[in-house]
N, C-alpha and C. Protein backbone atom coordinates (compact mmCIF):
# COMPACT_ATOMS: atom_id res chain seq x y z
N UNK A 1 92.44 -34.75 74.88
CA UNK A 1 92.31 -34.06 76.14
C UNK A 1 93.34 -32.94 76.21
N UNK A 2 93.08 -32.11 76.96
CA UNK A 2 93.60 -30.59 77.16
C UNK A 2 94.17 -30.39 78.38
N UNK A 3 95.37 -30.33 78.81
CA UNK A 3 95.80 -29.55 80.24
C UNK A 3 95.84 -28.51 80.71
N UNK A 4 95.83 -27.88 81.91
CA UNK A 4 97.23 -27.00 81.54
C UNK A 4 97.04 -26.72 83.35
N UNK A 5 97.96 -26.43 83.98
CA UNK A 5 98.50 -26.18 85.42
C UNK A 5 97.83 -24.75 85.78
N UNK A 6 97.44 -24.52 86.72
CA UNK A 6 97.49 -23.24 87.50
C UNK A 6 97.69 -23.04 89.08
N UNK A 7 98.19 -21.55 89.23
CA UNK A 7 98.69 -21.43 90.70
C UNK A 7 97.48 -20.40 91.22
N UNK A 8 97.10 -20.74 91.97
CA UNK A 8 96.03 -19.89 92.70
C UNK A 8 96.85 -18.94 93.17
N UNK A 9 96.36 -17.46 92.56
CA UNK A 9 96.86 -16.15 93.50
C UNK A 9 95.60 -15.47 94.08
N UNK A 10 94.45 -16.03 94.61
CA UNK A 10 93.50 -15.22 95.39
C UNK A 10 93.73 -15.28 96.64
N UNK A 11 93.95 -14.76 97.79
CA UNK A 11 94.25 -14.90 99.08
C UNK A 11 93.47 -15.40 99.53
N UNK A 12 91.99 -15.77 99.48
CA UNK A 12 91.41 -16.47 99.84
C UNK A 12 90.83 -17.98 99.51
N UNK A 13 91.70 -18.59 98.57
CA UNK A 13 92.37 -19.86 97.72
C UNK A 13 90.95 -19.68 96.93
N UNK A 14 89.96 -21.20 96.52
CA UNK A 14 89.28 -21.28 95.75
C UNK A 14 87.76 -21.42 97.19
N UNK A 15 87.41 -20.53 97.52
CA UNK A 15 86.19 -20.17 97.86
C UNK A 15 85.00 -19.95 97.16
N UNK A 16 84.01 -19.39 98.22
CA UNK A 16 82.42 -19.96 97.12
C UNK A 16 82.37 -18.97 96.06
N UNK A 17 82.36 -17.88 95.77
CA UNK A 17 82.54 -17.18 95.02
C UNK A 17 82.95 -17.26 93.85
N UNK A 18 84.60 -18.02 93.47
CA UNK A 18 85.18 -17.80 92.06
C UNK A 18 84.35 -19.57 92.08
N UNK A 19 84.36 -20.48 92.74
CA UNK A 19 83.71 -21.83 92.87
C UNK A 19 82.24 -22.01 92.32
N UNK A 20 81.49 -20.73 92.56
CA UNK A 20 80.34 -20.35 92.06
C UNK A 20 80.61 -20.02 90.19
N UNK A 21 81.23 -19.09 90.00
CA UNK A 21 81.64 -18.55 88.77
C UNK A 21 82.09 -19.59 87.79
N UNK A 22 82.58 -20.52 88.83
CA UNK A 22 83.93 -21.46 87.75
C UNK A 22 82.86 -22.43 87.11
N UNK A 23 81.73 -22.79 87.86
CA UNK A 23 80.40 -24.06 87.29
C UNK A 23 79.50 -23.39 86.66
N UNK A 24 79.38 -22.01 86.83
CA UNK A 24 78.75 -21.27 85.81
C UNK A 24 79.60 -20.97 84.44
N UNK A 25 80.45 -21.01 84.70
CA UNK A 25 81.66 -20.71 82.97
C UNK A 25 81.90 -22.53 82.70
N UNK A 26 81.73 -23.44 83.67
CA UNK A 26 82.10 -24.97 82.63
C UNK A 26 80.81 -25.10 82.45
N UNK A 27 79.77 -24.66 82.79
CA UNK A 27 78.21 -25.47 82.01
C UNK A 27 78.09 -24.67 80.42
N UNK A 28 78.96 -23.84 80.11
CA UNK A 28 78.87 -22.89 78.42
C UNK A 28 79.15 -24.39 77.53
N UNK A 29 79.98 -25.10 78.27
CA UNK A 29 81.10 -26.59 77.08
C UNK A 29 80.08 -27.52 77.47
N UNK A 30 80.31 -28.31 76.38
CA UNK A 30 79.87 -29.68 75.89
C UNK A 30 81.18 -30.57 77.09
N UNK A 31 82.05 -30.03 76.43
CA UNK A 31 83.43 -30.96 77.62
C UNK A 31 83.50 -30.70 78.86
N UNK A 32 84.30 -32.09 78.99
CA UNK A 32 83.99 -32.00 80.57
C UNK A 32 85.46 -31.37 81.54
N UNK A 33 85.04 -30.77 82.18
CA UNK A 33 86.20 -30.16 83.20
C UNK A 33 86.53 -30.40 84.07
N UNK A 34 87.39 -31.02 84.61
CA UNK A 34 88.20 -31.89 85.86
C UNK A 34 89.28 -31.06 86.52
N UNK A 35 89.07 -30.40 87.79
CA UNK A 35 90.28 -30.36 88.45
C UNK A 35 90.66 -30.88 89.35
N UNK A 36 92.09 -31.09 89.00
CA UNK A 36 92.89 -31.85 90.24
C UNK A 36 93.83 -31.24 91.01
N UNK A 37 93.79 -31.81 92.53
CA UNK A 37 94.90 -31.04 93.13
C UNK A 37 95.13 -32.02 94.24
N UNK A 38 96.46 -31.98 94.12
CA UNK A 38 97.24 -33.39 95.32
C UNK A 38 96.41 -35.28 94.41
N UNK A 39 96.16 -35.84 95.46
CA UNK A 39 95.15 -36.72 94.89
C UNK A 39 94.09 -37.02 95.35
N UNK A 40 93.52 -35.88 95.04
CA UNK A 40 92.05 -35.72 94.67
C UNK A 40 91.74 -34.68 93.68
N UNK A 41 90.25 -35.39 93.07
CA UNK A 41 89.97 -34.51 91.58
C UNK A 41 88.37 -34.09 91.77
N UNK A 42 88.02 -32.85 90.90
CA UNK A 42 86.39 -32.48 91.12
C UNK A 42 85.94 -32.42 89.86
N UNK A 43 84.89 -32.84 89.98
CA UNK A 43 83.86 -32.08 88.75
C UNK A 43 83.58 -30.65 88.46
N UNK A 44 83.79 -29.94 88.09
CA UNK A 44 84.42 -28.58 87.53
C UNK A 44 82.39 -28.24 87.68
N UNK A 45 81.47 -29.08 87.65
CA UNK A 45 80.44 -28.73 87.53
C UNK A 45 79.42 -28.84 88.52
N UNK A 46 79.98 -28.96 90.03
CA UNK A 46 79.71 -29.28 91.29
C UNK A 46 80.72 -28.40 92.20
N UNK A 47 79.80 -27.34 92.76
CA UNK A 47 80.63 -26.38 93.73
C UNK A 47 81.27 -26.93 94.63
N UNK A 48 80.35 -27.43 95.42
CA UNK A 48 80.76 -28.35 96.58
C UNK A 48 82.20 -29.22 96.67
N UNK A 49 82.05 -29.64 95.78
CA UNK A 49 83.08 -30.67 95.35
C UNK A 49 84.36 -30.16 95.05
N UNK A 50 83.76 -28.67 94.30
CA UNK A 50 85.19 -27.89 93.89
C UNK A 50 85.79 -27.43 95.49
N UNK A 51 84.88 -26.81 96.43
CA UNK A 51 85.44 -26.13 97.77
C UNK A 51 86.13 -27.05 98.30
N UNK A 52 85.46 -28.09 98.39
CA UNK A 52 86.09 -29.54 99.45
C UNK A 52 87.86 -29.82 98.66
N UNK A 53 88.18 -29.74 97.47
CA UNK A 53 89.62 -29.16 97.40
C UNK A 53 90.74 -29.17 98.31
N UNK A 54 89.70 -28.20 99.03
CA UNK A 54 90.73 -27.10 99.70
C UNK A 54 91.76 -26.44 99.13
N UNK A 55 91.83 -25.89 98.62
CA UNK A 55 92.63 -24.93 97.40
C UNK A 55 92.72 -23.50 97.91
N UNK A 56 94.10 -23.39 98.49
CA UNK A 56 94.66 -22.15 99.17
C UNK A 56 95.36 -21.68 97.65
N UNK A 57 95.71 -19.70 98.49
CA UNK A 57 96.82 -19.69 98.06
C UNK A 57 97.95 -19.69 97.76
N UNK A 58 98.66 -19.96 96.47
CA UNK A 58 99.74 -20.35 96.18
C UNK A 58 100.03 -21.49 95.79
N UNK A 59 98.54 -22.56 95.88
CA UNK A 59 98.60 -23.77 95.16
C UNK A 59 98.49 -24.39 93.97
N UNK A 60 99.32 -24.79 93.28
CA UNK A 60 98.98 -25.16 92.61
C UNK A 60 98.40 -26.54 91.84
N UNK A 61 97.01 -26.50 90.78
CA UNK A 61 96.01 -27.31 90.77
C UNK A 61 96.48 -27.65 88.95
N UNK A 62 95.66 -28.30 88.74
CA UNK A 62 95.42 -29.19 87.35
C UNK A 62 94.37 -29.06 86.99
N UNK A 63 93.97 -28.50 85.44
CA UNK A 63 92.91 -28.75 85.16
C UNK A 63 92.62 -29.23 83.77
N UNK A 64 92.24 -30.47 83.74
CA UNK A 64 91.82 -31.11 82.53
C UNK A 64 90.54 -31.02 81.68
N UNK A 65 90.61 -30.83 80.64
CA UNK A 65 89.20 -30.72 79.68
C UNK A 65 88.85 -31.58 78.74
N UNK A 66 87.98 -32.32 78.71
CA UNK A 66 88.30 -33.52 77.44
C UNK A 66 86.50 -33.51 77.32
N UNK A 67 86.38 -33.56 75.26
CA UNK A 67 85.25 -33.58 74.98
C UNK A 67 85.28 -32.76 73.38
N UNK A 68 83.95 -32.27 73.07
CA UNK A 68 84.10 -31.84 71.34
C UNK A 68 84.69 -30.70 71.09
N UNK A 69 84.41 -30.27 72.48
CA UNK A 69 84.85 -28.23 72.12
C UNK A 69 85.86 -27.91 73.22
N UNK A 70 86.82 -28.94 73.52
CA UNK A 70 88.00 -29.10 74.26
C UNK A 70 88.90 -27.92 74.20
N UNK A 71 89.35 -27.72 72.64
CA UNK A 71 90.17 -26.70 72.74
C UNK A 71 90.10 -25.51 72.86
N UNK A 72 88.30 -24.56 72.66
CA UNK A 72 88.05 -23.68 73.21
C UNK A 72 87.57 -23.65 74.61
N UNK A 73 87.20 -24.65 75.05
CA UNK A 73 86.96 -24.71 76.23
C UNK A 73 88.06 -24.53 77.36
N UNK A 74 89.10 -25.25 76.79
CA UNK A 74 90.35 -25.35 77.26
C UNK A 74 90.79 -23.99 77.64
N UNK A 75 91.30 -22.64 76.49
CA UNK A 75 91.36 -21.86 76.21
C UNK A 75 91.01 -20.72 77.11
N UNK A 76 89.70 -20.98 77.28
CA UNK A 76 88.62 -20.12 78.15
C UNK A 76 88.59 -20.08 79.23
N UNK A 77 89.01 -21.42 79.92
CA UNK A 77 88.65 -21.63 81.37
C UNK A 77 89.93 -21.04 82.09
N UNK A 78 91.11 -21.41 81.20
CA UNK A 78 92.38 -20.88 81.36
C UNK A 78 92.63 -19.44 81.51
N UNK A 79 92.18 -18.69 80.90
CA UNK A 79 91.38 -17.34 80.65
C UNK A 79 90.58 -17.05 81.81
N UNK A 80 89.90 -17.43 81.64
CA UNK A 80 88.99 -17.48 83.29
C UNK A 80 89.92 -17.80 84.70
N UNK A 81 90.64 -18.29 84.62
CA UNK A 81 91.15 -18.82 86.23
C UNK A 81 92.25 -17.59 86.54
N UNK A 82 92.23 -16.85 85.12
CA UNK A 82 93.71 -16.00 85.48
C UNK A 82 93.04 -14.68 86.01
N UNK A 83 91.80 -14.33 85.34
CA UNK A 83 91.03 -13.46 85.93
C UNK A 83 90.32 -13.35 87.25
N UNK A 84 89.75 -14.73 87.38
CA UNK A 84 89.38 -15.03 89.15
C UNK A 84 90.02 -15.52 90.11
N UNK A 85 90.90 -16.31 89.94
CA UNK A 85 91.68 -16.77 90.96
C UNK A 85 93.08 -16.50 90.92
């Protein structure tokens, strides 16, 4: 499995928009994508689930990847969160 931390800098935290984007970029992996924040965690592949969060900014979240193509997946999404959120 794969970590790695991020701090939300969108002023409008994790809304439908990058929430939309983010389940369209984890359905590319075979692995699965988990984020966590406080204690509670989402399926990286369920919007809904990602908004309910609540993920402002300046927070920072967890996101785990575990599966065959982990480490590009890993890589990417990481890549991705720095660009949208």
């Amino acid at each position: 499995m794969k970590s790695f931390e991020f701090e939300v800098q969108d002023a409008a935290g994790m809304h439908a928009r990058p929430a939309g984007l983010l389940v369209k970029k984890a359905k590319e992996y075979e692995s699965k994508v988990t984020i966590h924040f406080g204690d509670k965690s989402a399926d990286s592949g369920r919007m809904m689930a990602i908004m309910s969060l609540g993920v402002k900014q300046g927070d920072t979240i967890r996101v785990d990847v575990e599966g065959p193509d982990e480490d590009k997946a890993a890589d990417e999404m990481e890549a991705f969160f720095k660009e949208n959120l």
